[in-house]
C-alpha atoms as a PDB file:
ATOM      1  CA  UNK A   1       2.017  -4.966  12.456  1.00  0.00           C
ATOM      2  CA  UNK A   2      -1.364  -4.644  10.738  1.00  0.00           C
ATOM      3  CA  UNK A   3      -2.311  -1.657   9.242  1.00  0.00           C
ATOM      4  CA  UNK A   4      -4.605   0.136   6.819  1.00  0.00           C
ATOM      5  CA  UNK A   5      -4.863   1.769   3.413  1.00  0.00           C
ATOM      6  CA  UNK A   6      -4.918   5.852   4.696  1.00  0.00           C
ATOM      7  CA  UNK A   7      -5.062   7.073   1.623  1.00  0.00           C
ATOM      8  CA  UNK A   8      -4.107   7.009  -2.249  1.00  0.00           C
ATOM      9  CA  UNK A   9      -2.506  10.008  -3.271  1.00  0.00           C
ATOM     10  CA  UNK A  10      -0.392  12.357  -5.886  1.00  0.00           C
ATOM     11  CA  UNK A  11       2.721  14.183  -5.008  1.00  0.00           C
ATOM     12  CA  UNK A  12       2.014  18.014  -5.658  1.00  0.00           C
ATOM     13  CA  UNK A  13       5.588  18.446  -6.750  1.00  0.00           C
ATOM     14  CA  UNK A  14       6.564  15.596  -8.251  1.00  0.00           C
ATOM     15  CA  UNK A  15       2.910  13.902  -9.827  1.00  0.00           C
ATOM     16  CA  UNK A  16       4.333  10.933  -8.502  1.00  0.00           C
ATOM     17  CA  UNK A  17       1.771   8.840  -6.498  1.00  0.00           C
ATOM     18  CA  UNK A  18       2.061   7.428  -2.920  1.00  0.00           C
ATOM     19  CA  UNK A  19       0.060   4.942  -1.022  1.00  0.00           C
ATOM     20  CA  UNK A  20      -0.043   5.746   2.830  1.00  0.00           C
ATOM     21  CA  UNK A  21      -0.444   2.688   5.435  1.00  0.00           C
ATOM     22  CA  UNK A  22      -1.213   3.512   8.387  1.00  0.00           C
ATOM     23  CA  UNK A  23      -0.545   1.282  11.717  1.00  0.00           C
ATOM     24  CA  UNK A  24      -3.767   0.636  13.303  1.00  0.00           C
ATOM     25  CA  UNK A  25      -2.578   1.012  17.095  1.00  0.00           C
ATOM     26  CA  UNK A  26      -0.353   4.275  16.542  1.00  0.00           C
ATOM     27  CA  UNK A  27      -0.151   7.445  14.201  1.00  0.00           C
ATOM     28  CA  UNK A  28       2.589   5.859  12.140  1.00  0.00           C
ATOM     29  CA  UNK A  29       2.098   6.555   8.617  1.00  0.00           C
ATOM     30  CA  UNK A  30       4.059   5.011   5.678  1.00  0.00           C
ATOM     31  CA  UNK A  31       4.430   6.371   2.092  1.00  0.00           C
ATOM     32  CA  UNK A  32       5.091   3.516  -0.629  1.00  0.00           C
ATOM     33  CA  UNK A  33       5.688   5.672  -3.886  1.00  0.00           C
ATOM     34  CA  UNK A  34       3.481   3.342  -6.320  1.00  0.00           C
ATOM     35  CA  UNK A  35       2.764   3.703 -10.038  1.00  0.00           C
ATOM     36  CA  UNK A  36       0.102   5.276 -11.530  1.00  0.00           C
ATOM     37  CA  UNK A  37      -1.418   1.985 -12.773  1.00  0.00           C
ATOM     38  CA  UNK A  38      -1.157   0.573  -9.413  1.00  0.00           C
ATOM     39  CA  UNK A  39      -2.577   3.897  -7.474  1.00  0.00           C
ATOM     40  CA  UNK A  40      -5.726   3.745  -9.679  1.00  0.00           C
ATOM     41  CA  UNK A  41      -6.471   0.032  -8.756  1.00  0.00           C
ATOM     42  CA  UNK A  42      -6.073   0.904  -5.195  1.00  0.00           C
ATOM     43  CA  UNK A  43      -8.156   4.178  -5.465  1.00  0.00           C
ATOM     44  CA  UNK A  44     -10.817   2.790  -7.489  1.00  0.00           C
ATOM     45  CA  UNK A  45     -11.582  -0.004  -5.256  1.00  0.00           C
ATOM     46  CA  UNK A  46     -11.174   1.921  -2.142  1.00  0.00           C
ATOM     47  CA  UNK A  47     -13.639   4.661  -3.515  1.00  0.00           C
ATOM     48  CA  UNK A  48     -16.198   1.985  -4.835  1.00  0.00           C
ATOM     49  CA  UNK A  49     -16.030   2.595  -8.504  1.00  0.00           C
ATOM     50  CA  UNK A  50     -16.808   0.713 -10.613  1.00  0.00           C
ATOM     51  CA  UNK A  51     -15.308  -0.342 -13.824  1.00  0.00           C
ATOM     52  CA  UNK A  52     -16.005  -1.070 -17.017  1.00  0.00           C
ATOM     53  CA  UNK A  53     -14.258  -3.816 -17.568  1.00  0.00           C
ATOM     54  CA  UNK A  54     -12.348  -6.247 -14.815  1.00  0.00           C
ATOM     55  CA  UNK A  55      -8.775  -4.667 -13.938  1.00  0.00           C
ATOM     56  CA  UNK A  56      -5.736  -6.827 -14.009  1.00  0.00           C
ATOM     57  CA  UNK A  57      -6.343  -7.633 -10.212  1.00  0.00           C
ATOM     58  CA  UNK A  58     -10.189  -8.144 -10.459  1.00  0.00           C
ATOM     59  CA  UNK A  59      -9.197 -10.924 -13.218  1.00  0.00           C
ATOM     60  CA  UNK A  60      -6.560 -11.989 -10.557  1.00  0.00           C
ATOM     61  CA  UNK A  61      -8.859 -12.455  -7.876  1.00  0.00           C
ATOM     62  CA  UNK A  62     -11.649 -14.014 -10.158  1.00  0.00           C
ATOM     63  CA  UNK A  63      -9.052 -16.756 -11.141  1.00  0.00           C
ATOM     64  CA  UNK A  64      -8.405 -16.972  -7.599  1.00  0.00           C
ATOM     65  CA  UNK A  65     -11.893 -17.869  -6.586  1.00  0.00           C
ATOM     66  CA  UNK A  66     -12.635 -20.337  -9.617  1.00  0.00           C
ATOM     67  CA  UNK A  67      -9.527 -22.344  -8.612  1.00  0.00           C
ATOM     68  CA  UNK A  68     -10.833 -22.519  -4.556  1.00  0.00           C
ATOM     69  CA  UNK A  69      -7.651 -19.988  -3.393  1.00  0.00           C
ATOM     70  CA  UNK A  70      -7.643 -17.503  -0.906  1.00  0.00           C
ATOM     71  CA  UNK A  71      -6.051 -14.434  -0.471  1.00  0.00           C
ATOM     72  CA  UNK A  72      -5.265 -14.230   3.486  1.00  0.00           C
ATOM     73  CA  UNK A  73      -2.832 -11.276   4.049  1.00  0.00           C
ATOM     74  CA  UNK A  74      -0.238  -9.547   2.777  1.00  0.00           C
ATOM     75  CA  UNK A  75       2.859  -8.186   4.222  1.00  0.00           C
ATOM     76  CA  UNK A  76       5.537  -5.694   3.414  1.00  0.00           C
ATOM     77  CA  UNK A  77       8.348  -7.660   4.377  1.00  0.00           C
ATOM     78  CA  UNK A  78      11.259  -5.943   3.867  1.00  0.00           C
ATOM     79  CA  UNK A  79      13.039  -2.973   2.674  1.00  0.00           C
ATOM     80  CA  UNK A  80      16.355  -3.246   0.532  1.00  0.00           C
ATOM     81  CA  UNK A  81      18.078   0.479   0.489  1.00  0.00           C
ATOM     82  CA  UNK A  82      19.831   2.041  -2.048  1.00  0.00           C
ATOM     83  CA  UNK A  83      22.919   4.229  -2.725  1.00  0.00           C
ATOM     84  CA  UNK A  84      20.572   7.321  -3.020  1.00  0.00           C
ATOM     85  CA  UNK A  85      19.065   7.183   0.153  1.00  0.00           C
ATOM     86  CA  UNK A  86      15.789   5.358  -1.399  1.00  0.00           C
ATOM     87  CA  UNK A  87      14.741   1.498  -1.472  1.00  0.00           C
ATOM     88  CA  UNK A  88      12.535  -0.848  -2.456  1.00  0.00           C
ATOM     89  CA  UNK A  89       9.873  -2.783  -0.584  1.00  0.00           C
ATOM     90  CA  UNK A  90       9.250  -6.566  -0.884  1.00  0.00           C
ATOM     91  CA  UNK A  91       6.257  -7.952  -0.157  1.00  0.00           C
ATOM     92  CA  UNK A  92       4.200 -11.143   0.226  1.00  0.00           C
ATOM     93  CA  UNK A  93       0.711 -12.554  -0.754  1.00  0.00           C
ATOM     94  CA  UNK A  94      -0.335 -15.420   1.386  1.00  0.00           C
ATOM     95  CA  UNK A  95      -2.936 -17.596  -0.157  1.00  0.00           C
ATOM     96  CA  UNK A  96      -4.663 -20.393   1.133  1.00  0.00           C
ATOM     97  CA  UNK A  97      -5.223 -23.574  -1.230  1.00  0.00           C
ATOM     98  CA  UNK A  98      -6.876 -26.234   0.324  1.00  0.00           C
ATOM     99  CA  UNK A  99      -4.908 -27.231   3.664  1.00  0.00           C
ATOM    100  CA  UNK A 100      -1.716 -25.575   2.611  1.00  0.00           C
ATOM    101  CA  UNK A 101      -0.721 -21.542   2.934  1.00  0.00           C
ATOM    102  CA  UNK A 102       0.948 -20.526   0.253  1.00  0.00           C
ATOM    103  CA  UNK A 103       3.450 -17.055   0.235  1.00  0.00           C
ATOM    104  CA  UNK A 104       4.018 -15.613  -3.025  1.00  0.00           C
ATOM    105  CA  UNK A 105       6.813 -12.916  -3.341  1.00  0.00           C
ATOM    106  CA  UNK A 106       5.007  -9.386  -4.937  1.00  0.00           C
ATOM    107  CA  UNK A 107       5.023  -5.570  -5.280  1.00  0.00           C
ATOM    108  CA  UNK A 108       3.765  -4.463  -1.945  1.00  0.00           C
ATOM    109  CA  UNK A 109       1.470  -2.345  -4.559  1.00  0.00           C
ATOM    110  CA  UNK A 110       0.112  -5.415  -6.261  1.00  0.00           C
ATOM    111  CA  UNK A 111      -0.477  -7.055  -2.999  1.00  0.00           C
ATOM    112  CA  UNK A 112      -2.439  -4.276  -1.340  1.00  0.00           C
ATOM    113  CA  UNK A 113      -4.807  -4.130  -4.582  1.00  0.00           C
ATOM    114  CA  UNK A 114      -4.987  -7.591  -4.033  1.00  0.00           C
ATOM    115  CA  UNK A 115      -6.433  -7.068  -0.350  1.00  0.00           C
ATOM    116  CA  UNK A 116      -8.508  -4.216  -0.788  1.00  0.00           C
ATOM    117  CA  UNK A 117     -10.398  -6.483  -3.367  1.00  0.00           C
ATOM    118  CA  UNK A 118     -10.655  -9.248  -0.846  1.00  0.00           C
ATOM    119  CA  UNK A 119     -10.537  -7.741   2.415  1.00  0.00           C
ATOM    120  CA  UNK A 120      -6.907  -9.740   3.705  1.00  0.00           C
ATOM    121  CA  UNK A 121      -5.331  -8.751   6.109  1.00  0.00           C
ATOM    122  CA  UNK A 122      -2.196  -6.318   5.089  1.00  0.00           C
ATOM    123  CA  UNK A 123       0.573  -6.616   7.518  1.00  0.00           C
ATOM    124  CA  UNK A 124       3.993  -4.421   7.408  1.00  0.00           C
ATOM    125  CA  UNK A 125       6.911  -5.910   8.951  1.00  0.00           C
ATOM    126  CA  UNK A 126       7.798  -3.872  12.434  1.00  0.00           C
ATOM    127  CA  UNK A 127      11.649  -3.261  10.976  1.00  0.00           C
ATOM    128  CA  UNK A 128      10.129  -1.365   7.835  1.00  0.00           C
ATOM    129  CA  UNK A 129       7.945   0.444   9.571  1.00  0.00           C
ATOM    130  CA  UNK A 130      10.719   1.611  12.383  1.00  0.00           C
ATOM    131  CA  UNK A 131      13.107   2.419   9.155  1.00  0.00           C
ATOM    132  CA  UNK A 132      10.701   4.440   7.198  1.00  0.00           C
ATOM    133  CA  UNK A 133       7.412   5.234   8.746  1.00  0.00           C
ATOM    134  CA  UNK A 134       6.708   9.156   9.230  1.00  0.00           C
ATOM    135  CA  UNK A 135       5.834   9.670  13.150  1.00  0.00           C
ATOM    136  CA  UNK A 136       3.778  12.336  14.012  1.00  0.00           C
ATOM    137  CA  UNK A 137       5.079  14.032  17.577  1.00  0.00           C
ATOM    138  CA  UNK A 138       2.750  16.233  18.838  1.00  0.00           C
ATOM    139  CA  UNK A 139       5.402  17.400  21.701  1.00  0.00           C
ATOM    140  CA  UNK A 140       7.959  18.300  18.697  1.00  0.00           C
ATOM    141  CA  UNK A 141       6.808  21.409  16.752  1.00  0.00           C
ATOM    142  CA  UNK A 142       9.686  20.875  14.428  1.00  0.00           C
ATOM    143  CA  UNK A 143       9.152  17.008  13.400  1.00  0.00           C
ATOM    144  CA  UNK A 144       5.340  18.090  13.302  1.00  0.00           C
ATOM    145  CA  UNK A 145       5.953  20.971  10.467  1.00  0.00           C
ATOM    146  CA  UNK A 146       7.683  18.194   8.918  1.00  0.00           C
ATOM    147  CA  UNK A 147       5.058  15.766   8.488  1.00  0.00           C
ATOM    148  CA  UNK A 148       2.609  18.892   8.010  1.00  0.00           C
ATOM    149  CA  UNK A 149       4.596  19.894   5.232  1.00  0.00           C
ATOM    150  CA  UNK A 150       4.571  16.263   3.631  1.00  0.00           C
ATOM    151  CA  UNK A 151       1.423  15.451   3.742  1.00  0.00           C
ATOM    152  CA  UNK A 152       0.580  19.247   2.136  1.00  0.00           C
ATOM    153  CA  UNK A 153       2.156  18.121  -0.763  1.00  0.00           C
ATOM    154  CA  UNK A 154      -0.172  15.432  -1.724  1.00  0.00           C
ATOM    155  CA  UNK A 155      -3.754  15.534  -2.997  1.00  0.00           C
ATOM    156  CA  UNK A 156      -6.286  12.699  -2.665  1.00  0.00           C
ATOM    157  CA  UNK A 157      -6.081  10.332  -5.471  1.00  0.00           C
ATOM    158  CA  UNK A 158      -9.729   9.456  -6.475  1.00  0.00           C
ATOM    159  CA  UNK A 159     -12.815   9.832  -8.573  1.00  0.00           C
ATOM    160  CA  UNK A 160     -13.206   8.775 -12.252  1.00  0.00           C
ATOM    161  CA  UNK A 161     -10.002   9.860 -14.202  1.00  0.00           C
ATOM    162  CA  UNK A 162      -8.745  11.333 -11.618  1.00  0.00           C
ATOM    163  CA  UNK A 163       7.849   0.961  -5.884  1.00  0.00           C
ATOM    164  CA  UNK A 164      10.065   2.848  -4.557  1.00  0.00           C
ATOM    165  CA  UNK A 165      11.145   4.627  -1.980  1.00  0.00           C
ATOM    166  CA  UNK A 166      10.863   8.020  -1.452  1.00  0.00           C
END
């Protein structure tokens, strides 16, 4: 299902941070706890800031380009649980190289830096999203506060200095 890059931001309670996809033909959000590293790549190319000096994925895509590949789409592909009620994504990059499409297994965190730098397609995998997406009802008060209260405990991850499952 294709979706886009909501938002970057930092759990109030925790300081961890969280990238939020959302499906483009529903409400469906879904929270990919991401490291700080990885949160400021996305945020800083989502916000338009500029840096200094090329970030690991900048130097990524430049290679990329000099060598005549493409970066396609991504795709959160799967979700592998754990004992503690958590997981951990897998994702894809998909590059094209000539004629031939090649899929290279990644952090769904690397990938989506990848595409926000090259504007690919990012794709989540309908089974991930029906496991762990967070569904806003509007006819449910009590799933509603729920989500409310989620989404109240994360700011915006942005501005200069400003993988797993949660």
């Amino acid at each position: 299902m294709p979706v886009v890059v909501e938002s970057v931001r930092v759990h109030v309670l925790t300081g961890q941070h969280v990238v939020l996809l959302q499906e483009r033909d529903s409400g469906r959000l879904l929270p990919i706890w991401i490291g700080p590293d990885m949160a400021h790549s996305i945020a800083t190319k989502l916000a338009g800031i500029p840096t200094e000096r090329p970030l690991t994925h900048d130097l990524m895509i430049g290679i990329l380009e000099k060598v005549g590949a493409e970066v396609t789409r991504v795709v959160v592909r799967d979700l592998i649980a754990d004992d503690q009620g958590g997981g951990t994504f897998l994702g894809s990059v998909y590059l094209q190289v000539g004629e031939q499409e090649v899929e290279f297994d990644s952090r769904p965190s690397d990938a989506i830096a990848l595409a926000v730098r090259t504007n690919a397609r990012i794709l989540v995998a309908e089974e991930v999203l029906d496991k762990s997406a967070i569904v806003p009802e509007a006819d449910d008060e009590d799933k509603l506060s729920v989500f409310k209260e989620f989404i109240d405990t994360l700011n915006f991850e942005g501005g200069p200095g400003s993988e797993q499952q949660s």
